[in-house]
Protein backbone atom coordinates (compact mmCIF):
# COMPACT_ATOMS: atom_id res chain seq x y z
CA UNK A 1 0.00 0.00 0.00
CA UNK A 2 1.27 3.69 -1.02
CA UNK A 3 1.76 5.74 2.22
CA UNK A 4 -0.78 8.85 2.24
CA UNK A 5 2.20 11.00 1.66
CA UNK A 6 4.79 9.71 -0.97
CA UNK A 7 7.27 12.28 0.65
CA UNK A 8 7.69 13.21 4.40
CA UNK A 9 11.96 13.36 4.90
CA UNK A 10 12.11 15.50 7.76
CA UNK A 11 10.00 15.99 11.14
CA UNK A 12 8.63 19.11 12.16
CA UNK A 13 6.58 20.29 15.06
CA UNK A 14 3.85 23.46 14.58
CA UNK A 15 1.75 25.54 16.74
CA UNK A 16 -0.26 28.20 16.16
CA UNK A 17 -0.13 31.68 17.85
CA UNK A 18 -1.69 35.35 17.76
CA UNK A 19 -2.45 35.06 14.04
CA UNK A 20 0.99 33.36 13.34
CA UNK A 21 2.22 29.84 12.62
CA UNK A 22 5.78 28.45 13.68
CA UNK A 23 6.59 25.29 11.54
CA UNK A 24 9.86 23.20 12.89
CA UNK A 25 12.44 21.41 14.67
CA UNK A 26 15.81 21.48 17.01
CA UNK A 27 18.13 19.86 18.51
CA UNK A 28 21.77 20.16 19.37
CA UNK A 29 24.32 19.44 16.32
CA UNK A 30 21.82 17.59 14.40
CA UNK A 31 19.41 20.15 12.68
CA UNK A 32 17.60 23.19 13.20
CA UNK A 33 15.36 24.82 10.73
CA UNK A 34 11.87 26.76 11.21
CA UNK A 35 9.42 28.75 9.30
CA UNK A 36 6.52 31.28 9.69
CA UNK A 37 3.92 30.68 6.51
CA UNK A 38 1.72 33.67 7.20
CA UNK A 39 4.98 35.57 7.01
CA UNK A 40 6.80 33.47 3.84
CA UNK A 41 9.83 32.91 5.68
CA UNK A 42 12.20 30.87 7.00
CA UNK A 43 15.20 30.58 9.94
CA UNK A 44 18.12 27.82 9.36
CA UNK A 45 18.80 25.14 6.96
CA UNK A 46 19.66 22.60 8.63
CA UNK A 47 17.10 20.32 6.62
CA UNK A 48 14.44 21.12 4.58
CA UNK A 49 10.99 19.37 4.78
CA UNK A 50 9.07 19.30 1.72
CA UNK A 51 6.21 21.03 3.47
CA UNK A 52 8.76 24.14 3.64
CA UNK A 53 10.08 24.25 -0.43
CA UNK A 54 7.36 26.64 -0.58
CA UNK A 55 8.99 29.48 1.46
CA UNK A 56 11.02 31.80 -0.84
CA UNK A 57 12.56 33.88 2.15
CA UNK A 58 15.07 31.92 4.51
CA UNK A 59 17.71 33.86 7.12
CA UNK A 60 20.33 31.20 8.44
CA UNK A 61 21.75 32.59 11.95
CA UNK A 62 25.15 31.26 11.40
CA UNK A 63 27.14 28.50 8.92
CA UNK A 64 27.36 25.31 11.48
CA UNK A 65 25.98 22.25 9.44
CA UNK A 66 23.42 21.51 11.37
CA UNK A 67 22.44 24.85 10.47
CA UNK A 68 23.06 25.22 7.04
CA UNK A 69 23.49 21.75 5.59
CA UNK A 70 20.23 21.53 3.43
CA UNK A 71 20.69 24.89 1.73
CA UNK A 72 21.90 22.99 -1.66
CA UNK A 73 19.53 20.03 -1.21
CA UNK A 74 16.78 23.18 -1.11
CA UNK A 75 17.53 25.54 -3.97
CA UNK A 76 17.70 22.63 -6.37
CA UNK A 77 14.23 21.34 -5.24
CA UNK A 78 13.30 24.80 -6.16
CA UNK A 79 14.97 24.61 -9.30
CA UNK A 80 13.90 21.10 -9.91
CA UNK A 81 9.96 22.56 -9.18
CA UNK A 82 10.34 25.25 -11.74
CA UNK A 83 9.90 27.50 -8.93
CA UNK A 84 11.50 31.25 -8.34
CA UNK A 85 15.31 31.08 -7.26
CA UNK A 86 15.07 31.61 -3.24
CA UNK A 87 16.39 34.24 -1.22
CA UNK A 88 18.88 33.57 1.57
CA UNK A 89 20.35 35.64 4.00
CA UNK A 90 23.71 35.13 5.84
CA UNK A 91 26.07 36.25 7.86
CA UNK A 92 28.11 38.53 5.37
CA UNK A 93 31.66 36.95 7.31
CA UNK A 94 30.40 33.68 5.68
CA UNK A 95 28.58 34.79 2.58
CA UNK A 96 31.67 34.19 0.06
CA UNK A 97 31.97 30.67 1.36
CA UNK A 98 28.42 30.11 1.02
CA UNK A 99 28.69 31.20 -2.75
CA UNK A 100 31.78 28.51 -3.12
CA UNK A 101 29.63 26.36 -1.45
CA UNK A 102 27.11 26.41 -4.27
CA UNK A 103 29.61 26.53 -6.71
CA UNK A 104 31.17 23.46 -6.03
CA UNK A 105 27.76 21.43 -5.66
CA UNK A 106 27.03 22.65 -9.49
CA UNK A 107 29.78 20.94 -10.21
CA UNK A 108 29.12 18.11 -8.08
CA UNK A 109 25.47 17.75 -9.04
CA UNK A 110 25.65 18.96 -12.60
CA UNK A 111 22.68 21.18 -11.96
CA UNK A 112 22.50 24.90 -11.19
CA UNK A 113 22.57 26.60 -7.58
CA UNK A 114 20.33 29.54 -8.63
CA UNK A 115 19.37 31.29 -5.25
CA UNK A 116 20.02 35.13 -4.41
CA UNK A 117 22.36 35.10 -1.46
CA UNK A 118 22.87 38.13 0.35
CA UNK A 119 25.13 38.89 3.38
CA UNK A 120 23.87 40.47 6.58
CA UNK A 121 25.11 42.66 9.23
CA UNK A 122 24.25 43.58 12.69
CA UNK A 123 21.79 46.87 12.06
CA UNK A 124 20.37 45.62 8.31
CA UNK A 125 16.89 46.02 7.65
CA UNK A 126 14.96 43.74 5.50
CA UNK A 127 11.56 44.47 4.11
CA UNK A 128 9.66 41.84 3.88
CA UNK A 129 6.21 43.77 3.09
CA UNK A 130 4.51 47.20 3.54
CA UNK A 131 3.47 45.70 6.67
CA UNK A 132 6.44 43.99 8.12
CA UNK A 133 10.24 44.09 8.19
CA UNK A 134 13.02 42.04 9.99
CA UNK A 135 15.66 43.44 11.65
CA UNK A 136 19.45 42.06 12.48
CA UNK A 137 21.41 41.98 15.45
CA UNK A 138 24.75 39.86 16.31
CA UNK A 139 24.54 36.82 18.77
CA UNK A 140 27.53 35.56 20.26
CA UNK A 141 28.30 31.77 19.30
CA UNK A 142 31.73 30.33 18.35
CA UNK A 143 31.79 31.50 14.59
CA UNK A 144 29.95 34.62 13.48
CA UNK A 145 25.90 34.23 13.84
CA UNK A 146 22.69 36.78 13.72
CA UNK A 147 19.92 36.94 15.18
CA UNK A 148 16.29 38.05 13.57
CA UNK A 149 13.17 40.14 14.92
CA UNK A 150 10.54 40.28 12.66
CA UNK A 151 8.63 43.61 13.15
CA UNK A 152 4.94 44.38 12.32
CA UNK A 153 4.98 48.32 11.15
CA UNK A 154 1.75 50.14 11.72
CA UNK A 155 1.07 54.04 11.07
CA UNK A 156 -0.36 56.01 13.85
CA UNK A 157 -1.64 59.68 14.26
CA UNK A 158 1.35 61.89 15.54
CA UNK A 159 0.43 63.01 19.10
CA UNK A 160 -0.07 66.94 17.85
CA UNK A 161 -2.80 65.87 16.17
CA UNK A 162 -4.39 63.64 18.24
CA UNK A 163 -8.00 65.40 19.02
CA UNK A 164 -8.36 67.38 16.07
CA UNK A 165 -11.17 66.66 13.45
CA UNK A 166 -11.40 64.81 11.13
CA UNK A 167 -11.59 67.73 8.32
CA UNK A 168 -8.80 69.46 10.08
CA UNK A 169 -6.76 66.11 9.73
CA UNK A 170 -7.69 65.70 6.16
CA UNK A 171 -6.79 68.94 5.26
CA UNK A 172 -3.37 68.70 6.69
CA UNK A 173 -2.63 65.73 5.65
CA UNK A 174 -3.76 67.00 1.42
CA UNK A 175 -1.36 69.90 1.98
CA UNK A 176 1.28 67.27 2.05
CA UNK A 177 1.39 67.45 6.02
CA UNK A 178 3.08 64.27 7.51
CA UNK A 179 0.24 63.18 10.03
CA UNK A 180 1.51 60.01 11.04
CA UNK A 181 4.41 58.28 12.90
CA UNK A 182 5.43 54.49 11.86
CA UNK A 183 4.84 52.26 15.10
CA UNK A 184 7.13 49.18 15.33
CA UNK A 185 5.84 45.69 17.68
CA UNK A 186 8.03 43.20 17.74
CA UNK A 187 6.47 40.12 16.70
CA UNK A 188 9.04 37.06 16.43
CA UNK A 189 12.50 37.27 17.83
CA UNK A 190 14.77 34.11 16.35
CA UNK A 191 18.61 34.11 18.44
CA UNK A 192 19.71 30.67 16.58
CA UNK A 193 22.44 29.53 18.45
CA UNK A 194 24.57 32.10 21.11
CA UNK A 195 25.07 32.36 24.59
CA UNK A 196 23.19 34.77 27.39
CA UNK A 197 25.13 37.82 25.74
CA UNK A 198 23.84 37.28 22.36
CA UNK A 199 20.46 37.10 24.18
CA UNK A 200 20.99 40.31 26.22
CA UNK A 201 22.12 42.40 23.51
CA UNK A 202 18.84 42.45 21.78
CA UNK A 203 15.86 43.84 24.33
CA UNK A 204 13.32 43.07 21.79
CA UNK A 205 14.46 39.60 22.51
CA UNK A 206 12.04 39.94 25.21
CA UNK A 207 8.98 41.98 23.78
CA UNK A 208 8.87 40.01 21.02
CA UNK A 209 4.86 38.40 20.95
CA UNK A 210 6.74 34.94 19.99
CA UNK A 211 10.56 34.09 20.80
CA UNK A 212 12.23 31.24 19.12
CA UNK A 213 15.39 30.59 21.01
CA UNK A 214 18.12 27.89 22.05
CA UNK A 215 18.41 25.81 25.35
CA UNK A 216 21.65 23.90 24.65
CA UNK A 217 21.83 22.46 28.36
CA UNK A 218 19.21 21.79 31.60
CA UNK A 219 21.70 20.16 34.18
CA UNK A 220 23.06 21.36 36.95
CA UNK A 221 26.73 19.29 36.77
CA UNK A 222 26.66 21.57 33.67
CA UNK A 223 29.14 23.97 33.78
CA UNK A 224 27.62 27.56 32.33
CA UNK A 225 30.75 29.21 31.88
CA UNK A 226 32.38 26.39 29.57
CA UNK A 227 28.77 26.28 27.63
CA UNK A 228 28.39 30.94 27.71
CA UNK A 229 32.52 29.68 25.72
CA UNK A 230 31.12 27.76 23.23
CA UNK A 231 28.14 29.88 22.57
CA UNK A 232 25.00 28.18 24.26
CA UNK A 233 22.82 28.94 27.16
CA UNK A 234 21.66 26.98 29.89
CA UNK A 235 18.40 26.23 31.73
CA UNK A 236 19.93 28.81 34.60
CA UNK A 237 20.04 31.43 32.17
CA UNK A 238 16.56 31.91 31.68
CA UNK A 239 15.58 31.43 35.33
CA UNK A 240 17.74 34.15 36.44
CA UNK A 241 16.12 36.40 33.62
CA UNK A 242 12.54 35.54 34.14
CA UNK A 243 11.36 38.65 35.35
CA UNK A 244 12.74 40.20 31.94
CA UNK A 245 10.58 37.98 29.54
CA UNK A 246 7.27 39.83 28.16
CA UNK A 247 7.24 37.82 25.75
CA UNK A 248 3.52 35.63 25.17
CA UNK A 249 5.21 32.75 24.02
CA UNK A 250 8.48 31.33 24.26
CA UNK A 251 9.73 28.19 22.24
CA UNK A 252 12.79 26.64 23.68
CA UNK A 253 14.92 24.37 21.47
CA UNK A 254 17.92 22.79 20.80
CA UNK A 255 18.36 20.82 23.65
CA UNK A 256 21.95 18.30 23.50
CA UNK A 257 21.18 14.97 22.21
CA UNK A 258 22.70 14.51 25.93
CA UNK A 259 19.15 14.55 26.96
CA UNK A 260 16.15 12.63 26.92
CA UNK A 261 12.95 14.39 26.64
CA UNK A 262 11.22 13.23 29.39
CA UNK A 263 14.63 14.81 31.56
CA UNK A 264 14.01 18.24 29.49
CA UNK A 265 9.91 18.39 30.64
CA UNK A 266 10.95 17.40 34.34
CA UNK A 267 13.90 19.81 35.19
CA UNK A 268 12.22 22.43 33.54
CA UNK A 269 8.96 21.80 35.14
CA UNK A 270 11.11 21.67 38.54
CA UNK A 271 13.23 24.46 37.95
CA UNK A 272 11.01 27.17 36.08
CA UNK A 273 9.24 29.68 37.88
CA UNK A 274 5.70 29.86 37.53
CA UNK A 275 5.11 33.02 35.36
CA UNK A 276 8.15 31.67 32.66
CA UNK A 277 6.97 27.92 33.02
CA UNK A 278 3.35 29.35 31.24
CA UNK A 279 4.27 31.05 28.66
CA UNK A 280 7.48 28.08 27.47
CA UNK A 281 7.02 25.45 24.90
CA UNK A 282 9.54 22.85 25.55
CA UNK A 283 10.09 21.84 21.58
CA UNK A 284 11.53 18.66 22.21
């Protein structure tokens, strides 16, 4: 008998939140990749379901396999599809590599790596639509990585015109009268992979409606300042910021293959105060 779906290569979790959809999955040096469909992008390569060919828009944090492994296998399904060359974002330190990269699976594969790769900074803005944009900041991980907040941009009356009427505000605003101010709210925050000071860096890290980050390590025999070296955080990390997090959902990820699931949902059910524990999805 022919299985319902003739392809399903990769797993991914989703859940569904204020209006928005995160598609994905995580763990420690084996893959990482994510995607928002209401938004047409994507975070991380490090496979590529073919639920996600689809999304023309990906940003990959940083160049570590597991994050960046399926970017080939990707743009020639694409190709392959007859569909648009993609668009992928990456840390400009690693963006000539990247290009090699593709270059040398051409050869490999005989078929062409078509895919607009662009390098990014700490302080780029993307625009993604009239309504939203995504914004870059550097994380702090053991090669150079980015992080990504998506913003949603909305236009509101400039306070010296708030109260006026409406004919008064139609009038100035036909005598070419700016009347408006562009409002940004934070919607999704990605960090990829980093330690607490990639984290800390970024405030709207914390605002953000949804946060997508990493949780690299839970137990206590841990030690944070070797893991904070090789650009990870640790279940401590978040407890000692809880106060800080505004954010309505957090999804934590990336947990070391170290760890079985069940230990994840009980430490972090032990450890987790209240307030943090309700707004956490454990992605594991």
């Amino acid at each position: 008998m022919l299985p319902d779906r003739p392809v399903d290569n990769a797993p991914y979790y989703s859940l569904s939140h204020g209006g928005l959809t995160v598609e994905g999955w995580s763990r420690a040096a084996v893959q990482s990749y994510w995607r928002i469909p209401e938004l047409k992008i994507g975070f991380d390569l490090g496979a590529q379901p073919w639920d996600f060919m689809g999304t023309p828009t990906w940003f990959v944090s940083h160049t570590h396999l597991d994050h960046v492994a399926a970017l080939p296998v990707y743009v020639a399904r694409r190709r392959m599809m007859k569909m648009e060359p993609p668009t992928v974002y990456v840390p400009t330190e690693g963006l000539e590599d990247v290009k090699k990269l593709m270059m040398i699976m051409h050869r490999l594969d005989r078929g062409r790596q078509l895919a607009h790769l662009k390098g990014l900074t700490a302080g780029d803005e993307i625009e993604l639509s009239r309504e939203h944009l995504v914004t870059v900041f550097t994380t702090t991980h053991t090669i150079p990585s980015r992080g990504f907040v998506v913003w949603e941009r909305r236009n509101k009356l400039k306070d010296e015109f708030v109260g006026l009427p409406g004919d008064k505000i139609r009038d100035l605003k036909l005598s070419g009268t700016p009347i408006t101010r562009e409002v940004r709210i934070p919607i999704v925050a990605y960090t990829g992979d980093t330690s607490p000071a990639g984290l800390d860096a970024c405030p709207a890290c914390f605002e953000a409606k949804i946060l997508i980050t990493e949780m690299s390590f839970i137990r206590a025999s841990h030690r944070r300042d070797k893991i904070h070296k090789f650009g990870h955080m640790h279940l401590d990390d978040f407890v000692e910021r809880a106060p800080r997090f505004k954010n309505e959902l957090i999804i934590a990820a990336h947990f070391s293959t170290r760890y079985h699931p069940n230990e994840v949902r009980k430490l972090l059910d032990n450890k987790l105060p209240a307030d943090l524990k309700s707004k956490m999805h454990l992605w594991v």
